[in-house]
N, C-alpha and C. Protein backbone atom coordinates (compact mmCIF):
# COMPACT_ATOMS: atom_id res chain seq x y z
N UNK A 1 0.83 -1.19 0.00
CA UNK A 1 0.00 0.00 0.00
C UNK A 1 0.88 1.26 0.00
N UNK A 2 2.39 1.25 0.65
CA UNK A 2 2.50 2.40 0.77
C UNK A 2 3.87 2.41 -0.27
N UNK A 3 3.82 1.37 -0.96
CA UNK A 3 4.49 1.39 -2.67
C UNK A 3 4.00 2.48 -3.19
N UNK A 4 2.85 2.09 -3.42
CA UNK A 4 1.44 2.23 -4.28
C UNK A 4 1.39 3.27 -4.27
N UNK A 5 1.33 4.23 -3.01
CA UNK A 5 0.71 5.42 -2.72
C UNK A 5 2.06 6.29 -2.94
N UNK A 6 3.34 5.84 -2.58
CA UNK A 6 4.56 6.35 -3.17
C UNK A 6 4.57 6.89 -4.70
N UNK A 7 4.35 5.78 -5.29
CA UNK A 7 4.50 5.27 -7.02
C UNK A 7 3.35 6.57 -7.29
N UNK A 8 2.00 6.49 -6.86
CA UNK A 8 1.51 7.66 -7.49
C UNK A 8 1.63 9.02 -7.21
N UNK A 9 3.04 9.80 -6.06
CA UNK A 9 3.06 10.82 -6.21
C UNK A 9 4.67 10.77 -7.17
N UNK A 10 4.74 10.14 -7.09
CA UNK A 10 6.59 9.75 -7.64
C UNK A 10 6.54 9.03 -8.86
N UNK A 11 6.21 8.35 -9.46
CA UNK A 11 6.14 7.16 -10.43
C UNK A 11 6.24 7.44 -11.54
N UNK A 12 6.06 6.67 -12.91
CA UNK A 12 6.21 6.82 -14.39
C UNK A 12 4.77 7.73 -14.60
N UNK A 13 4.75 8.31 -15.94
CA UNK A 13 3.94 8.88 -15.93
C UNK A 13 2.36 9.09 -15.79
N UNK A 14 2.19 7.44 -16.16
CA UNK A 14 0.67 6.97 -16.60
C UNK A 14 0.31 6.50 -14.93
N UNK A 15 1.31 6.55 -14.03
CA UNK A 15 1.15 5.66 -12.33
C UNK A 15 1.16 6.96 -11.66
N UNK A 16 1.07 8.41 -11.92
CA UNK A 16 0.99 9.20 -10.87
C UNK A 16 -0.73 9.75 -11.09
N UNK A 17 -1.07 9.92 -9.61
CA UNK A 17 -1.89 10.54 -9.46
C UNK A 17 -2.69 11.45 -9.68
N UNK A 18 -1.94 12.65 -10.42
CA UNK A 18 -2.37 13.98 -10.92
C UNK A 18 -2.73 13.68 -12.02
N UNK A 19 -2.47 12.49 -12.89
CA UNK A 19 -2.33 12.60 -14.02
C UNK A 19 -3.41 11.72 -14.25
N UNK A 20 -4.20 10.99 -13.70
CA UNK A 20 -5.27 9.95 -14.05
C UNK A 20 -5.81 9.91 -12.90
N UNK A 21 -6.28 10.81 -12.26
CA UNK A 21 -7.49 11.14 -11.22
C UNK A 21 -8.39 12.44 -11.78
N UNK A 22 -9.58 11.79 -12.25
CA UNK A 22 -10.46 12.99 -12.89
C UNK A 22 -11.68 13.43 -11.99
N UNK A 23 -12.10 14.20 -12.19
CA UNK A 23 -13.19 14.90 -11.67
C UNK A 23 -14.46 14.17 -11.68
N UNK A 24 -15.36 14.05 -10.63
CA UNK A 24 -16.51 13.05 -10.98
C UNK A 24 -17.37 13.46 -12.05
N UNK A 25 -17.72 14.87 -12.60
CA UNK A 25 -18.34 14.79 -13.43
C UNK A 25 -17.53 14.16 -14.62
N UNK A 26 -16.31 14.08 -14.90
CA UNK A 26 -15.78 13.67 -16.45
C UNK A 26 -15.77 12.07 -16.06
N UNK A 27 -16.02 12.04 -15.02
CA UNK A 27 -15.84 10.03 -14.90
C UNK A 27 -17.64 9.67 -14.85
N UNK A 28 -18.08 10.37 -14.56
CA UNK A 28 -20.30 10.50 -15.03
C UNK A 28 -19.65 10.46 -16.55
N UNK A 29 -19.73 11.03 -17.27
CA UNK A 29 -19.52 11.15 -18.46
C UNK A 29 -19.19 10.16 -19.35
N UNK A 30 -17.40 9.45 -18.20
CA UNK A 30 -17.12 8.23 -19.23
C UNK A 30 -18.20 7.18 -19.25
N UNK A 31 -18.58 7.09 -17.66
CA UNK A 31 -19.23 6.39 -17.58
C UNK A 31 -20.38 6.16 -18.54
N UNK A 32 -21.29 7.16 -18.90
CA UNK A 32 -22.09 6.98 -19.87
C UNK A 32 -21.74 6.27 -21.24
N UNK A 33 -20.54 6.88 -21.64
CA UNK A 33 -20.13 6.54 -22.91
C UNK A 33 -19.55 5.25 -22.69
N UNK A 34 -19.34 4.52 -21.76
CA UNK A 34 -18.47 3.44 -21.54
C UNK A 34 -20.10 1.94 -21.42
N UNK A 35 -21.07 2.63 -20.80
CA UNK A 35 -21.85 1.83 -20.76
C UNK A 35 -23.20 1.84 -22.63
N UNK A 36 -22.58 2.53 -23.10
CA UNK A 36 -23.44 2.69 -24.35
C UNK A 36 -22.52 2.29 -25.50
N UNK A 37 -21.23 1.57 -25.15
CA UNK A 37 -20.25 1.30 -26.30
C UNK A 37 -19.51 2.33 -26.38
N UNK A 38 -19.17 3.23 -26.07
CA UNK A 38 -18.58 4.04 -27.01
C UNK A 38 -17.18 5.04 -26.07
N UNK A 39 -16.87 4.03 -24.97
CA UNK A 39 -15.68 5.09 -24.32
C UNK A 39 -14.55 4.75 -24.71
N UNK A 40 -14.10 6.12 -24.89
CA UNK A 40 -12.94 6.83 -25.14
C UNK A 40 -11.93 5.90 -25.11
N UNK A 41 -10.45 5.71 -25.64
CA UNK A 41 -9.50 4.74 -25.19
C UNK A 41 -8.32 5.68 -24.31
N UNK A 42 -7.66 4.80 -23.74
CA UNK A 42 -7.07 6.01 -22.62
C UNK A 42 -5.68 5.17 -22.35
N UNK A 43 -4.01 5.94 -22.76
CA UNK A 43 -3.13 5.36 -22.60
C UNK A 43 -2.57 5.22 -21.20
N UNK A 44 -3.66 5.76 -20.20
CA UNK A 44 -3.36 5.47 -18.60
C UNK A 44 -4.47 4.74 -18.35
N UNK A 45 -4.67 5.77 -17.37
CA UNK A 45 -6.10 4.86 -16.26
C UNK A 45 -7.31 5.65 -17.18
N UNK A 46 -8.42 5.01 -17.69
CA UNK A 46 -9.67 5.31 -17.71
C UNK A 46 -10.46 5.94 -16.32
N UNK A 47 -10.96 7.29 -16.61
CA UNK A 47 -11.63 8.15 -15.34
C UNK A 47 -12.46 6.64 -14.18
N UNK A 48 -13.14 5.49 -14.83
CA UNK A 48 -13.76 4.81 -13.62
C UNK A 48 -12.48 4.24 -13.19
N UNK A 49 -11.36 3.49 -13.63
CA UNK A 49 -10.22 3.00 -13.60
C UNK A 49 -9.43 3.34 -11.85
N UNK A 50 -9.20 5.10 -12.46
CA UNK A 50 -8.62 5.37 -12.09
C UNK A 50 -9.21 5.85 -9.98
N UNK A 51 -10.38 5.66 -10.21
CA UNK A 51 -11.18 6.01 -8.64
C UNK A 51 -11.81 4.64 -8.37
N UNK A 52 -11.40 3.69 -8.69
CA UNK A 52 -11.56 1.99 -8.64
C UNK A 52 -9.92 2.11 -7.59
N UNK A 53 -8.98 2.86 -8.54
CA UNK A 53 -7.15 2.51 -7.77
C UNK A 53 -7.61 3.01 -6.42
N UNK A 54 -7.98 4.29 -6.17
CA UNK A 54 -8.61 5.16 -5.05
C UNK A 54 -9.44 4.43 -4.00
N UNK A 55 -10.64 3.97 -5.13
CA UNK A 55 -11.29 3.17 -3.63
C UNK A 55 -10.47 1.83 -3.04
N UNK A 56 -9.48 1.37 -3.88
CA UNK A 56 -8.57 -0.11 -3.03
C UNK A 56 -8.11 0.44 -2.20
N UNK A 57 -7.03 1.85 -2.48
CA UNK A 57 -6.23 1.69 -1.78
C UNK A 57 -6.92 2.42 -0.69
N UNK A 58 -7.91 3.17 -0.47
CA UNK A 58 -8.29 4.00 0.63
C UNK A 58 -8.94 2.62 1.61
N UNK A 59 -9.89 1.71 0.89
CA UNK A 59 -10.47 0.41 1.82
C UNK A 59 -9.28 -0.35 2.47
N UNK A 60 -8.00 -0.78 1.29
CA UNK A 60 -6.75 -1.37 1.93
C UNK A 60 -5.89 0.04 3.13
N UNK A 61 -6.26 0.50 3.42
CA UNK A 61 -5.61 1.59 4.45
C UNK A 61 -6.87 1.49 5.49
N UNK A 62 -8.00 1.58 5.05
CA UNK A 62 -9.26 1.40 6.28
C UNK A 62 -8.77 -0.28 7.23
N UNK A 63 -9.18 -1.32 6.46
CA UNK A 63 -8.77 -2.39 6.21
C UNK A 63 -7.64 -2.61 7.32
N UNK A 64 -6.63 -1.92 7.02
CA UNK A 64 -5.13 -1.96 8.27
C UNK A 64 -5.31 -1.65 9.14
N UNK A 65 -6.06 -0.14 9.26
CA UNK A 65 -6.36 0.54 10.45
C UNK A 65 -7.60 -0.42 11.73
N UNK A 66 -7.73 -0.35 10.66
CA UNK A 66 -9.06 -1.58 11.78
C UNK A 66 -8.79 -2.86 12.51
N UNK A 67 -7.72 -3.33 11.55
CA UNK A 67 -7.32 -4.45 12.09
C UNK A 67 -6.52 -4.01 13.46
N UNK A 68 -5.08 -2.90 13.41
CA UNK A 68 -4.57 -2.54 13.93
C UNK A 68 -5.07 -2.04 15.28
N UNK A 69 -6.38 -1.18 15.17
CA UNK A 69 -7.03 -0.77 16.38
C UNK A 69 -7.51 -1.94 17.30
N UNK A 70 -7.87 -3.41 16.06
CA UNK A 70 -8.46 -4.03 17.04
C UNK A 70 -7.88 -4.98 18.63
N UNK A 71 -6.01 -4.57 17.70
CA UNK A 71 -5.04 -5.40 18.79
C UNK A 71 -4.74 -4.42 19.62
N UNK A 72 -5.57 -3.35 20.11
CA UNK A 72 -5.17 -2.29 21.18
C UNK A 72 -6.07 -2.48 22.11
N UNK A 73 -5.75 -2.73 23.43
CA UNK A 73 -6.06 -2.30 24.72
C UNK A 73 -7.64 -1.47 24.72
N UNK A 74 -8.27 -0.44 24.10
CA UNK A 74 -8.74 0.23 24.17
C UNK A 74 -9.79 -0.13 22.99
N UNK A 75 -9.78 -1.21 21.93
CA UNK A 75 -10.89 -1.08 21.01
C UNK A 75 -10.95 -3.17 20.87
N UNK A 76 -9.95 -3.50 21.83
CA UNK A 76 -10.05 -4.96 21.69
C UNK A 76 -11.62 -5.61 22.36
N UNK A 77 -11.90 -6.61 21.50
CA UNK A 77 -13.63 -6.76 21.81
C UNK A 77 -14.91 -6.04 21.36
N UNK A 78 -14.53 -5.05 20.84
CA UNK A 78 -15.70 -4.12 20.32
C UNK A 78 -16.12 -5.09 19.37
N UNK A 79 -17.45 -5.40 19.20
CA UNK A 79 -18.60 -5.98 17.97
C UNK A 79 -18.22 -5.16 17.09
N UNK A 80 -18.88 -3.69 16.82
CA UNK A 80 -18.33 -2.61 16.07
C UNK A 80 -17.38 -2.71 14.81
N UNK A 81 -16.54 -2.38 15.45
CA UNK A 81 -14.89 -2.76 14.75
C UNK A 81 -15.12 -4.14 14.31
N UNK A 82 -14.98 -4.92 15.23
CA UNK A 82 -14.87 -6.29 14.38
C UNK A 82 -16.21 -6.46 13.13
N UNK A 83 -17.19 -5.85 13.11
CA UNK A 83 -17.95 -5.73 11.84
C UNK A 83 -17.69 -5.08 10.82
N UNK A 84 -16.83 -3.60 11.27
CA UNK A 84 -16.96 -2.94 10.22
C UNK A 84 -15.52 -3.61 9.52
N UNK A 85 -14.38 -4.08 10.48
CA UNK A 85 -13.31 -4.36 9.51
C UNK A 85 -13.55 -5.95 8.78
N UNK A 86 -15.30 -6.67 9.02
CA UNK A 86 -15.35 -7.61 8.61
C UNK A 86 -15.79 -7.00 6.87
N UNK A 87 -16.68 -6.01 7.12
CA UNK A 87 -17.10 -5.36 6.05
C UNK A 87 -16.70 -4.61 5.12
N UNK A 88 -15.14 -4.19 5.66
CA UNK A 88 -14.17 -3.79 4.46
C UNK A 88 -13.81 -5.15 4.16
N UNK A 89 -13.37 -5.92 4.55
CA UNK A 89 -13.25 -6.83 4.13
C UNK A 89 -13.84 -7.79 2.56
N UNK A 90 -14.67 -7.60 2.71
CA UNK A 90 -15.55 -8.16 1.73
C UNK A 90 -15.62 -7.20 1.07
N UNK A 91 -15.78 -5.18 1.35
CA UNK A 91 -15.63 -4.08 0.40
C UNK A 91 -14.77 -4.62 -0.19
N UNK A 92 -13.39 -4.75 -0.42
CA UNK A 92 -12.25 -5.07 -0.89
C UNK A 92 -12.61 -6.04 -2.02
N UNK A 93 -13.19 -7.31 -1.61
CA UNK A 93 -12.71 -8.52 -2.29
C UNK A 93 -14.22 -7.63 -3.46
N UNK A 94 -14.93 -7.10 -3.01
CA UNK A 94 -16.52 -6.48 -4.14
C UNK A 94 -15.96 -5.80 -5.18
N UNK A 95 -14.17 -4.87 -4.79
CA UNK A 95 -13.63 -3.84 -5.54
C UNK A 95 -13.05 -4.48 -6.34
N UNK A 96 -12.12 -5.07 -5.89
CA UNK A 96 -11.28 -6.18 -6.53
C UNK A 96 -12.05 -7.20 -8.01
N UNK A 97 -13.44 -7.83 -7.56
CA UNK A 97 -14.01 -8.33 -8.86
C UNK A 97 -14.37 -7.37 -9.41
N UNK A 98 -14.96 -6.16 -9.15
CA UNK A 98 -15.34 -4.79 -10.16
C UNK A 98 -14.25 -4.88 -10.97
N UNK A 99 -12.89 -4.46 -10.38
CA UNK A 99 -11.68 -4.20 -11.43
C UNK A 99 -11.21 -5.04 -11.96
N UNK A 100 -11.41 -6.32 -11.82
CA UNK A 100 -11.16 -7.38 -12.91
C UNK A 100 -12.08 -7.65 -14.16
N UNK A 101 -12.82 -7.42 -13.64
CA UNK A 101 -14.33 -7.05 -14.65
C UNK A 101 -14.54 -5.99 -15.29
N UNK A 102 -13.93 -4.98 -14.94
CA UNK A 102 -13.64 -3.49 -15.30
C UNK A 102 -12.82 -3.87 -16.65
N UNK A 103 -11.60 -4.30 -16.00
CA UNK A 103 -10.25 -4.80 -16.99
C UNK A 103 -10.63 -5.41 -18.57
N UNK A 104 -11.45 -6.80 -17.81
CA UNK A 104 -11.66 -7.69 -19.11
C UNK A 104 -12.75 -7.03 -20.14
N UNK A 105 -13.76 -6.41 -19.81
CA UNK A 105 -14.61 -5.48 -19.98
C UNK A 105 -13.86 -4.33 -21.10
N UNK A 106 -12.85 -3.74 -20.67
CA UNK A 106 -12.10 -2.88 -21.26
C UNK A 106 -11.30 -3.11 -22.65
N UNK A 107 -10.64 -4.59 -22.19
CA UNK A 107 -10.22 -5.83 -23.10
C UNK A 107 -10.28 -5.86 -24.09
N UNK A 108 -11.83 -6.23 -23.85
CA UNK A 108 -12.41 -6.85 -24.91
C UNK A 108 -12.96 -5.60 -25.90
N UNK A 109 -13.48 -4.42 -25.49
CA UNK A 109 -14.11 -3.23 -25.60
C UNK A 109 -12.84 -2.46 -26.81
N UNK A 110 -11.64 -2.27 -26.45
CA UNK A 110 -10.31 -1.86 -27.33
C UNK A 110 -9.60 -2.95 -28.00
N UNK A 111 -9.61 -4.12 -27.54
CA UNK A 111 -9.28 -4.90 -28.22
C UNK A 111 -7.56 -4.78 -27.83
N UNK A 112 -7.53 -4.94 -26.23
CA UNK A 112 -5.99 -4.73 -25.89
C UNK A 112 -5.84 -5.45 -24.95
N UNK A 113 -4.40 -5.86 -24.36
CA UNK A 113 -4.02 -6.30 -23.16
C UNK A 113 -3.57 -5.46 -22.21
N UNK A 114 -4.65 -5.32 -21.58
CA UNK A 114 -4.58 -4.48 -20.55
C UNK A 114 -3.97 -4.90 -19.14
N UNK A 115 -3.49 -5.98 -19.18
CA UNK A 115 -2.64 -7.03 -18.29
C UNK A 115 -1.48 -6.47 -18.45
N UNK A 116 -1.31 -6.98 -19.51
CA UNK A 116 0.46 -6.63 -19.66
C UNK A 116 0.32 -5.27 -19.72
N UNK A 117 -0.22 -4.18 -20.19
CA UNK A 117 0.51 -3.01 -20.03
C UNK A 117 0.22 -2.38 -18.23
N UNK A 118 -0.62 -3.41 -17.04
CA UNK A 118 -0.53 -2.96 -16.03
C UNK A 118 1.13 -3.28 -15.47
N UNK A 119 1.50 -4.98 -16.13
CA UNK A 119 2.88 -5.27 -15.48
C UNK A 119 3.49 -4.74 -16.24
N UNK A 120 3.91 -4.17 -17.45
CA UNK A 120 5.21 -3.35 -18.14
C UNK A 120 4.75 -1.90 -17.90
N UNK A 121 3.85 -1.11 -17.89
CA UNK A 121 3.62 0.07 -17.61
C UNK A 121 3.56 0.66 -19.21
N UNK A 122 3.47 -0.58 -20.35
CA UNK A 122 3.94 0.55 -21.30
C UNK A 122 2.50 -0.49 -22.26
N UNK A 123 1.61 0.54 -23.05
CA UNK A 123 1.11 0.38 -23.67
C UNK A 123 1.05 0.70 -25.46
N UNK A 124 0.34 0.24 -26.53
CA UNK A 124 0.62 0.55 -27.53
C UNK A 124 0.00 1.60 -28.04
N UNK A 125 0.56 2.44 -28.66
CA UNK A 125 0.57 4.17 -28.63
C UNK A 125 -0.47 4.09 -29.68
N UNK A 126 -1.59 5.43 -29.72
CA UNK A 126 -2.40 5.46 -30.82
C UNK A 126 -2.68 4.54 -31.90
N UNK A 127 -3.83 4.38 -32.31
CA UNK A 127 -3.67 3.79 -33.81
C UNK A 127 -4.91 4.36 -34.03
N UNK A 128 -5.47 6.03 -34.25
CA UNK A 128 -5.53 6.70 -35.00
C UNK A 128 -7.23 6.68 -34.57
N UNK A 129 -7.51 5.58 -33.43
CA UNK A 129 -9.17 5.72 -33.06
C UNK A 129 -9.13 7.12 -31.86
N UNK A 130 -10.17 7.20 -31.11
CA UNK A 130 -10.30 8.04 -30.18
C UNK A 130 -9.88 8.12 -29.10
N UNK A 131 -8.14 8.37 -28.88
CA UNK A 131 -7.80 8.38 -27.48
C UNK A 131 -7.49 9.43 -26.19
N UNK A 132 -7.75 9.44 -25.37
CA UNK A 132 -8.27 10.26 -24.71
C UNK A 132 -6.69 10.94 -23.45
């Protein structure tokens, strides 16, 4: 997590933060066009993509914290806690199939491997359709 969160203020270009975190109305937007056929292709993160990275890593930081509170003196035994960090829990694994489904979805949609350009970081540059 705190790679992750490194890599996007520091990282290659398409892995920092500023650069593929959009505004909710332009991610309403993709969204539309993404559910009617027709979104945009994007040599980083796609606007839902990229607040999919956001909600992991903010649930995987909830996720720690909860666990962490629960081995303290002061929150050990709470029902509470032990529900809600049962319930990130499962948030997580709900985010996690979204973005695999997101992925293959995307895939299949551009007609790319969107696998490999998550492990090489490097994708194949224009070919002259609509990229964003």
């Amino acid at each position: 997590l705190a790679a992750r969160v490194a890599w996007g203020f520091g990282g290659s270009r398409y892995a920092r933060f500023a650069q593929f975190v959009r505004t909710p109305a332009a991610t309403l937007a993709y969204a539309r066009l993404a559910l009617a056929g027709h979104a945009p292709r994007y040599l980083g993160h796609n606007p839902l993509g990229a607040w999919m990275v956001l909600a992991l890593l903010a649930i995987m930081a909830l996720l720690g914290f909860t666990g962490w509170l629960y081995t303290t003196d002061r929150f050990w035994g709470y029902g509470w806690l032990a529900h809600l960090h049962q319930s990130l829990g499962w948030a997580l694994l709900a985010c996690v199939a979204l973005h695999v489904g997101g992925v293959l979805w995307t895939c299949l949609q551009h007609r790319e491997n969107l696998v490999r350009a998550m492990l090489t970081g490097r994708k194949a540059p224009p070919r002259g359709d609509d990229v964003a």
